[in-house]
C-alpha atoms as a PDB file:
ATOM      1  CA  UNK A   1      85.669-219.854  41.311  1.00  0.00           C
ATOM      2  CA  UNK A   2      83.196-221.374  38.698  1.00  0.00           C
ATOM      3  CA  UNK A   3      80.272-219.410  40.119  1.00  0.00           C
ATOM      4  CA  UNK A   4      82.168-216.097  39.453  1.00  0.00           C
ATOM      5  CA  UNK A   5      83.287-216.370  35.619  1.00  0.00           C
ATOM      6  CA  UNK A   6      80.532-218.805  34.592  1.00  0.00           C
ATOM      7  CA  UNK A   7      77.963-215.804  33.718  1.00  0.00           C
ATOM      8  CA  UNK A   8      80.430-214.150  31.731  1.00  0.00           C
ATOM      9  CA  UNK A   9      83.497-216.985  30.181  1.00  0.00           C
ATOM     10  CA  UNK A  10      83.624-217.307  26.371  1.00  0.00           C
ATOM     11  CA  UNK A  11      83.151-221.008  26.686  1.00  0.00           C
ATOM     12  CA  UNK A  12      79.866-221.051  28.984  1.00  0.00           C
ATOM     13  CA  UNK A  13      78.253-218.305  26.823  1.00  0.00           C
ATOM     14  CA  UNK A  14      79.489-220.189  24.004  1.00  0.00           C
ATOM     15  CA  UNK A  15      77.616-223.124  24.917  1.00  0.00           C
ATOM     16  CA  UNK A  16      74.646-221.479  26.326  1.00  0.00           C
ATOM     17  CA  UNK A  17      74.597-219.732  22.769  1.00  0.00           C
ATOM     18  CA  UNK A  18      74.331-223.241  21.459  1.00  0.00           C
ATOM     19  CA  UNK A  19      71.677-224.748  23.680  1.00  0.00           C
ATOM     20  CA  UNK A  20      69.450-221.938  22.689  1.00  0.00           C
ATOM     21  CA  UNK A  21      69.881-222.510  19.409  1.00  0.00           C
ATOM     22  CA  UNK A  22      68.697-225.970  19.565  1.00  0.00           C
ATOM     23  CA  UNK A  23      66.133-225.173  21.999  1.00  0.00           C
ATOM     24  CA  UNK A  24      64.558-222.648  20.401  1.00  0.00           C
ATOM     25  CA  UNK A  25      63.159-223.699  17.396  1.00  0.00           C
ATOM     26  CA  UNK A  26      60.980-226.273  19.733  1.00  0.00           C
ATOM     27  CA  UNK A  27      60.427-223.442  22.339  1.00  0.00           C
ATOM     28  CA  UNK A  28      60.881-220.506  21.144  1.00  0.00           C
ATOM     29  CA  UNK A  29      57.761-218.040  22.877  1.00  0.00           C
ATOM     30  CA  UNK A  30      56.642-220.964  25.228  1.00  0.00           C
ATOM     31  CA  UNK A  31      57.331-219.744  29.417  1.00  0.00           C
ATOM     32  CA  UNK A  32      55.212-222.690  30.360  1.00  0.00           C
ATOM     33  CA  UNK A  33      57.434-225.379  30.451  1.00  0.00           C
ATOM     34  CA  UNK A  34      58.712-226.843  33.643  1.00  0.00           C
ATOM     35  CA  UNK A  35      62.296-227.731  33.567  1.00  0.00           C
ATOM     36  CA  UNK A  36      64.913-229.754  35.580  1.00  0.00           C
ATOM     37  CA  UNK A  37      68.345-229.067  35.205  1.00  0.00           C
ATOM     38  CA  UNK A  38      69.959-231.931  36.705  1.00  0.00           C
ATOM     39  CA  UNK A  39      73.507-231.726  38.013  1.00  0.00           C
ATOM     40  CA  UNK A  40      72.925-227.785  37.940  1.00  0.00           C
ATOM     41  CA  UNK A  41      76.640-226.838  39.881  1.00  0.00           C
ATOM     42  CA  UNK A  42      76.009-222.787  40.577  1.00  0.00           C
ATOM     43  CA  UNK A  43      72.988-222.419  38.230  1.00  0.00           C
ATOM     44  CA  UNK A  44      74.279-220.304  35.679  1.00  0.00           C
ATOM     45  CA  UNK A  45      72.599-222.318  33.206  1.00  0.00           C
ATOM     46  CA  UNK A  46      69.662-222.349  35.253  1.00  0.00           C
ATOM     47  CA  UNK A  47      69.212-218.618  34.867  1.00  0.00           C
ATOM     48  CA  UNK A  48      69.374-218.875  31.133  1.00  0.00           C
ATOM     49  CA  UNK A  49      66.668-221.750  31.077  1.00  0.00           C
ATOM     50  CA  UNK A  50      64.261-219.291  32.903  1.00  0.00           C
ATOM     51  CA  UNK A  51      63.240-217.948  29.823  1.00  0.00           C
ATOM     52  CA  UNK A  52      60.986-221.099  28.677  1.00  0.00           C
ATOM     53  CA  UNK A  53      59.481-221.330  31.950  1.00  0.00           C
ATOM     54  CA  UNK A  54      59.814-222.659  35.583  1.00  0.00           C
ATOM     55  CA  UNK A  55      63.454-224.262  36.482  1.00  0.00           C
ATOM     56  CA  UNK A  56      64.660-226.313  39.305  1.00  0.00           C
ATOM     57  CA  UNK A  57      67.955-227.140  40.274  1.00  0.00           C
ATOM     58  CA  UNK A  58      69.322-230.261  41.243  1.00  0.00           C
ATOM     59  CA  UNK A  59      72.944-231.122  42.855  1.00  0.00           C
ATOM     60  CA  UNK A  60      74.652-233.121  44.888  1.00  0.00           C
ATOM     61  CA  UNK A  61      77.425-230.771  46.183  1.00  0.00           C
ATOM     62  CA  UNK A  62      76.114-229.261  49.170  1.00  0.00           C
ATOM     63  CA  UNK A  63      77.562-226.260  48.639  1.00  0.00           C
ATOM     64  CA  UNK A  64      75.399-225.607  45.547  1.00  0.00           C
ATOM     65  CA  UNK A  65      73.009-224.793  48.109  1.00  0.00           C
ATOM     66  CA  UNK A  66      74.186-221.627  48.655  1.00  0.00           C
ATOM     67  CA  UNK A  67      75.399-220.932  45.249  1.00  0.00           C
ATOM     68  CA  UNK A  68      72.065-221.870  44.071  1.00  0.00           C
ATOM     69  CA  UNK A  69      70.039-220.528  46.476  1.00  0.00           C
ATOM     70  CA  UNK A  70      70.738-216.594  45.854  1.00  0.00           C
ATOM     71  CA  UNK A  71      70.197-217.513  41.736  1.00  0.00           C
ATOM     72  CA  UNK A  72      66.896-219.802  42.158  1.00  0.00           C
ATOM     73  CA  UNK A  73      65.100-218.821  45.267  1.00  0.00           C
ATOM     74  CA  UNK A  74      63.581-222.159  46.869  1.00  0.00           C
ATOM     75  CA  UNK A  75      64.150-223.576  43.298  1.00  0.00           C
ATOM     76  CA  UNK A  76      66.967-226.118  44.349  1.00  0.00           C
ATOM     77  CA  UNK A  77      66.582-229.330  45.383  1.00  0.00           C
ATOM     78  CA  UNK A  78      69.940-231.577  46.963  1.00  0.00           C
ATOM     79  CA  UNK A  79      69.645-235.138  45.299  1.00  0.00           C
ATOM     80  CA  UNK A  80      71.538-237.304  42.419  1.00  0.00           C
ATOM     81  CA  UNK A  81      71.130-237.577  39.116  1.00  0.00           C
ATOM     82  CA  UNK A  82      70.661-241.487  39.426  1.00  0.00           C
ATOM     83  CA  UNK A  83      67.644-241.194  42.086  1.00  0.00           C
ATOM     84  CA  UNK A  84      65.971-238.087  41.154  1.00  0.00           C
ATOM     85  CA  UNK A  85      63.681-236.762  44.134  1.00  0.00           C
ATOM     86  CA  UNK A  86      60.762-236.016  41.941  1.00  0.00           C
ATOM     87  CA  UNK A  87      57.354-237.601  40.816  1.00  0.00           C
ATOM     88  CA  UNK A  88      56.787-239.516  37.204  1.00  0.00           C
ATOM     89  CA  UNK A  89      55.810-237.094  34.629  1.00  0.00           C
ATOM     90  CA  UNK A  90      56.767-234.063  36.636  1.00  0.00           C
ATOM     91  CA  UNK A  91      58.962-232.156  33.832  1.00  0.00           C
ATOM     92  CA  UNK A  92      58.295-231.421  30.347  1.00  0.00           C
ATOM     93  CA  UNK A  93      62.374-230.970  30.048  1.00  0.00           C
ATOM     94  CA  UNK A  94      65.443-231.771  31.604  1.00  0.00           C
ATOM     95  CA  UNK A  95      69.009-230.777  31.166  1.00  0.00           C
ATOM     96  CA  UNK A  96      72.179-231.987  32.251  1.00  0.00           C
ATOM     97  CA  UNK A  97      75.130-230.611  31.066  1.00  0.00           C
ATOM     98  CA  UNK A  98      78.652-232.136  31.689  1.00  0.00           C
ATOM     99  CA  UNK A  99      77.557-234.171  34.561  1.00  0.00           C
ATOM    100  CA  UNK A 100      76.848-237.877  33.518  1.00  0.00           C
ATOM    101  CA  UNK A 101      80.784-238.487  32.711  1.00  0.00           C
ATOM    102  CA  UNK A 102      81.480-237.682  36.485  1.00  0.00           C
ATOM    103  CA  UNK A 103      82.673-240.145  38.215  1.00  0.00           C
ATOM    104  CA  UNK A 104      80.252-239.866  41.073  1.00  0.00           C
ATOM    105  CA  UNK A 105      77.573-241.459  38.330  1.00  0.00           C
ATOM    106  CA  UNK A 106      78.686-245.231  37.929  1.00  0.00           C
ATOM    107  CA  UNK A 107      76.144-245.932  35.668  1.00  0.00           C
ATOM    108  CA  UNK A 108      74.475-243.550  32.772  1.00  0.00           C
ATOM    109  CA  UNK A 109      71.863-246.104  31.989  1.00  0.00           C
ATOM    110  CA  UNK A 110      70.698-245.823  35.457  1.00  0.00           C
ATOM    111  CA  UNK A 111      70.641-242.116  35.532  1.00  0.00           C
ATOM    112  CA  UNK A 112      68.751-241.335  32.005  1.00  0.00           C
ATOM    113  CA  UNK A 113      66.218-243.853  33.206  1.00  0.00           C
ATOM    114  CA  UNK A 114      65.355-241.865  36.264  1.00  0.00           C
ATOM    115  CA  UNK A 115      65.383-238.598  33.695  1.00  0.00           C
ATOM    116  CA  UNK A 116      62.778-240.617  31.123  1.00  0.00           C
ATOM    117  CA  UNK A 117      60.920-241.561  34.677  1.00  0.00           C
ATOM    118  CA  UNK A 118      60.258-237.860  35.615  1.00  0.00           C
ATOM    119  CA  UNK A 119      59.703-236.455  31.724  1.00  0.00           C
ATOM    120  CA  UNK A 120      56.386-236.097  30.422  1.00  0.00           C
ATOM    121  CA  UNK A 121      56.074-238.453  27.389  1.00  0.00           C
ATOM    122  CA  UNK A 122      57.193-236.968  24.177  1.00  0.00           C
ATOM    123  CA  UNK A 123      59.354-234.812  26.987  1.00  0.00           C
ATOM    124  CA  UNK A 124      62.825-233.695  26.010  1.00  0.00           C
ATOM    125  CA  UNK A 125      66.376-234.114  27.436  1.00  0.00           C
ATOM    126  CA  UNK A 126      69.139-231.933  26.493  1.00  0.00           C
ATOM    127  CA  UNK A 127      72.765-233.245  27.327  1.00  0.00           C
ATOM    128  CA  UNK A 128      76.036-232.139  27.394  1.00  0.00           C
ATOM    129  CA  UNK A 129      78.994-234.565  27.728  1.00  0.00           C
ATOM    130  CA  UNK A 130      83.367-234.374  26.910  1.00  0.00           C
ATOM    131  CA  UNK A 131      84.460-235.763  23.832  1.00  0.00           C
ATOM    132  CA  UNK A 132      87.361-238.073  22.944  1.00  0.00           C
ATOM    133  CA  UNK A 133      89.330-240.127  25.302  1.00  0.00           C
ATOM    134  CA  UNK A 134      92.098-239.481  23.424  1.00  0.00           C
ATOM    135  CA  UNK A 135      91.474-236.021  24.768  1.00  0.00           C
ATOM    136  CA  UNK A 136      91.500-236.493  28.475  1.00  0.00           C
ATOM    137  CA  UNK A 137      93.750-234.248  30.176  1.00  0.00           C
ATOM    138  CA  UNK A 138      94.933-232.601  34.009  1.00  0.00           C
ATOM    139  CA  UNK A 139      91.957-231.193  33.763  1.00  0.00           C
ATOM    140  CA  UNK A 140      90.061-234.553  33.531  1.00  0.00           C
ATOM    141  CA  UNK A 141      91.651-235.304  36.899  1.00  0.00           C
ATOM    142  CA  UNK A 142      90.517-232.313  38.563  1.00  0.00           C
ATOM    143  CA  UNK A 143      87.141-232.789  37.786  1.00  0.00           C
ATOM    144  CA  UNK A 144      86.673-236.986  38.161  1.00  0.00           C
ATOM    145  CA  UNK A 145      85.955-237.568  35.027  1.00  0.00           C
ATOM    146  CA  UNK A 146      85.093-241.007  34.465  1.00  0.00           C
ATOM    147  CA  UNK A 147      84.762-240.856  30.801  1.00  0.00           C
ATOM    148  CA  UNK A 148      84.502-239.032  27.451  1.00  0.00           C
ATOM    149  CA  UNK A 149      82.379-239.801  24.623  1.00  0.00           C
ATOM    150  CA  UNK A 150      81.692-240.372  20.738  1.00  0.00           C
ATOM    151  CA  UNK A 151      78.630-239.152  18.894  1.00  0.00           C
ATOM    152  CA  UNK A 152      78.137-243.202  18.174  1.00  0.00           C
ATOM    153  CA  UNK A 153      78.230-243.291  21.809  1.00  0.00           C
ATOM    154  CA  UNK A 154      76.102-241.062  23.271  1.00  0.00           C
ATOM    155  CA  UNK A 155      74.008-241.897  20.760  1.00  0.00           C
ATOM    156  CA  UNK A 156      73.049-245.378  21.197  1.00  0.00           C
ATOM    157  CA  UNK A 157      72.954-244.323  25.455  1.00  0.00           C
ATOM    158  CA  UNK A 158      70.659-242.662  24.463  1.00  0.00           C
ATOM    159  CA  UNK A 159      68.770-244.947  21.901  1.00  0.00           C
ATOM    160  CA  UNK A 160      69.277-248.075  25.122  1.00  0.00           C
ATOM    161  CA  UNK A 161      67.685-245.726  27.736  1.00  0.00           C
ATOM    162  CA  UNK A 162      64.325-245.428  25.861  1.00  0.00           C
ATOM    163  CA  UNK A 163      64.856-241.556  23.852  1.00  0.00           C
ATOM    164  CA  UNK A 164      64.973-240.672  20.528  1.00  0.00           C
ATOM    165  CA  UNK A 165      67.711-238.665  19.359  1.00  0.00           C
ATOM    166  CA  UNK A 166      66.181-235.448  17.370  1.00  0.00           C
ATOM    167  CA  UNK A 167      69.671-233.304  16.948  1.00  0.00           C
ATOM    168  CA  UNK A 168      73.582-234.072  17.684  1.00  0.00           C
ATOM    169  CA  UNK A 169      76.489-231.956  17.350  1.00  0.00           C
ATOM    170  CA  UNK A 170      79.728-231.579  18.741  1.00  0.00           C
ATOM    171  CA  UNK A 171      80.804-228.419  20.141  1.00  0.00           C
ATOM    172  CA  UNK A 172      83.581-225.734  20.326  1.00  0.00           C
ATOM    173  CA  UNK A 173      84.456-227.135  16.407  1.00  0.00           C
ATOM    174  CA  UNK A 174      85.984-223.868  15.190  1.00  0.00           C
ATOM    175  CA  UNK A 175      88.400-223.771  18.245  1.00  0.00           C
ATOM    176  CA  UNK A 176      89.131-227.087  18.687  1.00  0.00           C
ATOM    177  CA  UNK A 177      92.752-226.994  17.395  1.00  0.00           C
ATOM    178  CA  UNK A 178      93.717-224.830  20.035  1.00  0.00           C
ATOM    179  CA  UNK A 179      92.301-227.191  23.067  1.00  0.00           C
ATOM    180  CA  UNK A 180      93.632-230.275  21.020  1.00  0.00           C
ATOM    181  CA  UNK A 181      97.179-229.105  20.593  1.00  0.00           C
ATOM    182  CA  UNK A 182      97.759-228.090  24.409  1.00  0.00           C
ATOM    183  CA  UNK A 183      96.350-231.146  26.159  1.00  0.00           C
ATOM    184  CA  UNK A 184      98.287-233.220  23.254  1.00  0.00           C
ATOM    185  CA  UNK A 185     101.375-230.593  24.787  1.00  0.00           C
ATOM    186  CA  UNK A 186     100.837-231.260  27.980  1.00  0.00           C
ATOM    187  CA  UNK A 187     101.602-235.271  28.195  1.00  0.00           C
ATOM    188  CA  UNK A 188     105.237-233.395  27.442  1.00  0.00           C
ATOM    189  CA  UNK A 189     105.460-230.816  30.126  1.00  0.00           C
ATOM    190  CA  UNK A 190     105.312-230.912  33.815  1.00  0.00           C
ATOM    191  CA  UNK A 191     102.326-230.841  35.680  1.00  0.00           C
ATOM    192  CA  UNK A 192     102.578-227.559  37.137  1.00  0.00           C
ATOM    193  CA  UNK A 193      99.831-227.971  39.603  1.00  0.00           C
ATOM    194  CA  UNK A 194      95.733-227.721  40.078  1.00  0.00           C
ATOM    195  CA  UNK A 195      95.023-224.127  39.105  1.00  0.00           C
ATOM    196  CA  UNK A 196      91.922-224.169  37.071  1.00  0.00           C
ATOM    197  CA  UNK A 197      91.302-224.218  33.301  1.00  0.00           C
ATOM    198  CA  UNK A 198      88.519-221.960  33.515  1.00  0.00           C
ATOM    199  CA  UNK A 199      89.800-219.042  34.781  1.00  0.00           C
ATOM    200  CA  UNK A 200      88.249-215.933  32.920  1.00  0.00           C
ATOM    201  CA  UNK A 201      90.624-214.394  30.492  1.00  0.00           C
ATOM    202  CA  UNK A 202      91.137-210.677  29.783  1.00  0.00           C
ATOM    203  CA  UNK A 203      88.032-209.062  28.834  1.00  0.00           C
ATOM    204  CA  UNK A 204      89.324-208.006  24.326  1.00  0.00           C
ATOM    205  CA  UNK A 205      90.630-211.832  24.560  1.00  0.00           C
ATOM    206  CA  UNK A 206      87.171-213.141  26.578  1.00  0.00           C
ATOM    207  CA  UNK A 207      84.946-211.737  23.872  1.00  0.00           C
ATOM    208  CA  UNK A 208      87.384-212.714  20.827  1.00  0.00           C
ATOM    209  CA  UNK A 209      87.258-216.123  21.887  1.00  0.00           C
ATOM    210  CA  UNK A 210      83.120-215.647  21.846  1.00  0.00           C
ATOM    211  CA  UNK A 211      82.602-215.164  18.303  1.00  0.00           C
ATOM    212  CA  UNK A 212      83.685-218.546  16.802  1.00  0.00           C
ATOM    213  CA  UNK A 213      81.241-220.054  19.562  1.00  0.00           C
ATOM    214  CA  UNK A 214      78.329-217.668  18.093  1.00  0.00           C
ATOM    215  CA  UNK A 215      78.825-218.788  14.809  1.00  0.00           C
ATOM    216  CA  UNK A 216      78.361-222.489  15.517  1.00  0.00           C
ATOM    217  CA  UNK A 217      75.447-221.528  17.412  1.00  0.00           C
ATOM    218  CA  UNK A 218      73.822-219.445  14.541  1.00  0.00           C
ATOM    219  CA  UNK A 219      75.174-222.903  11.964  1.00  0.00           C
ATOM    220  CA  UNK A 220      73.052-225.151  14.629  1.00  0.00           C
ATOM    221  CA  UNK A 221      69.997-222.550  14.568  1.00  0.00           C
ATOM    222  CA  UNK A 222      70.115-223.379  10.981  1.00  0.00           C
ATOM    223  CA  UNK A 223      69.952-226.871  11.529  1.00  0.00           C
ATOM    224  CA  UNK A 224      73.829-227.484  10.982  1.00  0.00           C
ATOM    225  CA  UNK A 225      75.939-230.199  13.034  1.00  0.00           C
ATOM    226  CA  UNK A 226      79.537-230.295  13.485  1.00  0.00           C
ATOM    227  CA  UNK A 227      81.682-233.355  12.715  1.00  0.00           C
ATOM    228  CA  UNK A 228      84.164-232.768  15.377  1.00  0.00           C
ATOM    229  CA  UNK A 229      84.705-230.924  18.848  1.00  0.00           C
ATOM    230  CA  UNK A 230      85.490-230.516  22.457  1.00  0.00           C
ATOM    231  CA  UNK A 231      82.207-231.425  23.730  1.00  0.00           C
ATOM    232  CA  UNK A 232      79.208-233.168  22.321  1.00  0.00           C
ATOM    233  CA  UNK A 233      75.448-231.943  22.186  1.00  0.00           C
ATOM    234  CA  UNK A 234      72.051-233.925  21.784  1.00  0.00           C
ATOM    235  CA  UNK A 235      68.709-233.427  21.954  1.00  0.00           C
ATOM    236  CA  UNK A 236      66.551-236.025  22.748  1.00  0.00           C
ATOM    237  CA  UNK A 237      62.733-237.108  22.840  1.00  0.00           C
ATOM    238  CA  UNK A 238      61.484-239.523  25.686  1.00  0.00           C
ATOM    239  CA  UNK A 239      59.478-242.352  23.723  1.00  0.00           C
ATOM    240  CA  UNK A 240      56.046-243.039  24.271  1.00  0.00           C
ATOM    241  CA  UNK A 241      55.445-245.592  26.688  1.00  0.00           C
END
């Protein structure tokens, strides 16, 4: 299901829209760069990353294999995010986007060391992880997640594991009343089941839902930050040893 709608949803554009605009100011023009994007599901991310250079996968499902495997020929590797398979210094950046609140990673400290182990130094690491507890939800069940997050929070993770944090934002700001109000709903309503909350929506209602997401992304471009969101963003510099 997620490998079918992620190229195209409002929300993973959205968000792909945002990592580029904190991305490219650093790399905008470079295609040297190699790149890990840990915890890379069905590597629709992956293809976006392509454009500053050479990008391997990583998961642990083993069916990313195949998902993968069609989108990054003999680019994806099967391993966790808290013993990455790769040699010190082998990356100059890493992503990992909504992957270190799972709870198949016990311990974040344990997997952003391994991340600083296989950046370059001054190397980057650009993460993506839920925000609010107060915001967990059926959908939080679905997909294990162990934990969301503050700003504060991710912040001094971040700080602990050795990185210095260059930009944070939250994300999906402009919609968020819409995703607060039905998971505050939904502690009133009957569960009606597992179906997914990422189906894709009608295509005029799919690219409505785009536009507030491109306008954070051109406010971060500018160097803008949100106060408030669904998810949170940061960009992060592994410190010199």
């Amino acid at each position: 299901m997620l490998a079918a709608v992620e190229l195209h949803h409002w929300w993973y554009a959205g968000m792909r829209a945002i990592s580029a605009a904190l991305l490219a100011p650093l790399y905008q023009g470079r295609h040297d760069l190699r790149i890990l994007d840990a915890g890379c599901g069905t590597g629709g991310d992956a293809l976006f990353l392509r454009r500053y250079g050479t990008v391997i996968g990583l998961d642990y499902a083993a069916e990313a294999a195949t998902l993968v495997g069609d989108r990054l020929p003999g680019r994806f590797v099967r391993g966790s995010v808290v013993a990455l398979p790769f040699a010190e210094q082998s990356f100059d950046l890493v992503t990992s986007y909504d992957v270190l609140y799972h709870a198949a990673v016990p311990d974040e400290g344990l997997a952003l060391a391994e991340v600083r182990r296989v950046l370059q130094p001054g190397g980057r690491l650009l993460i993506r992880l839920p925000a609010y507890e107060w915001l967990r939800s059926r959908h939080d069940r679905q997909v294990h997640t162990r934990r969301r997050y503050t700003a504060p929070a991710v912040h001094t993770l971040l700080s602990g594991a050795g990185f210095t944090v260059e930009r944070m934002t939250y994300a999906l700001c402009l919609l968020f009343p819409l995703p607060a109000a039905a998971r505050l709903l939904e502690r009133f309503t009957p569960d009606q089941g597992t179906a997914s909350a990422m189906g894709l929506p009608p295509v005029p209602l799919n690219r409505l839902l785009q536009w507030p997401m491109l306008l954070e992304a051109a406010w971060v471009g500018m160097g803008g930050a949100f106060p408030f969101g669904l998810s949170i963003m940061a960009l992060a510099r592994s410190q010199q040893s």
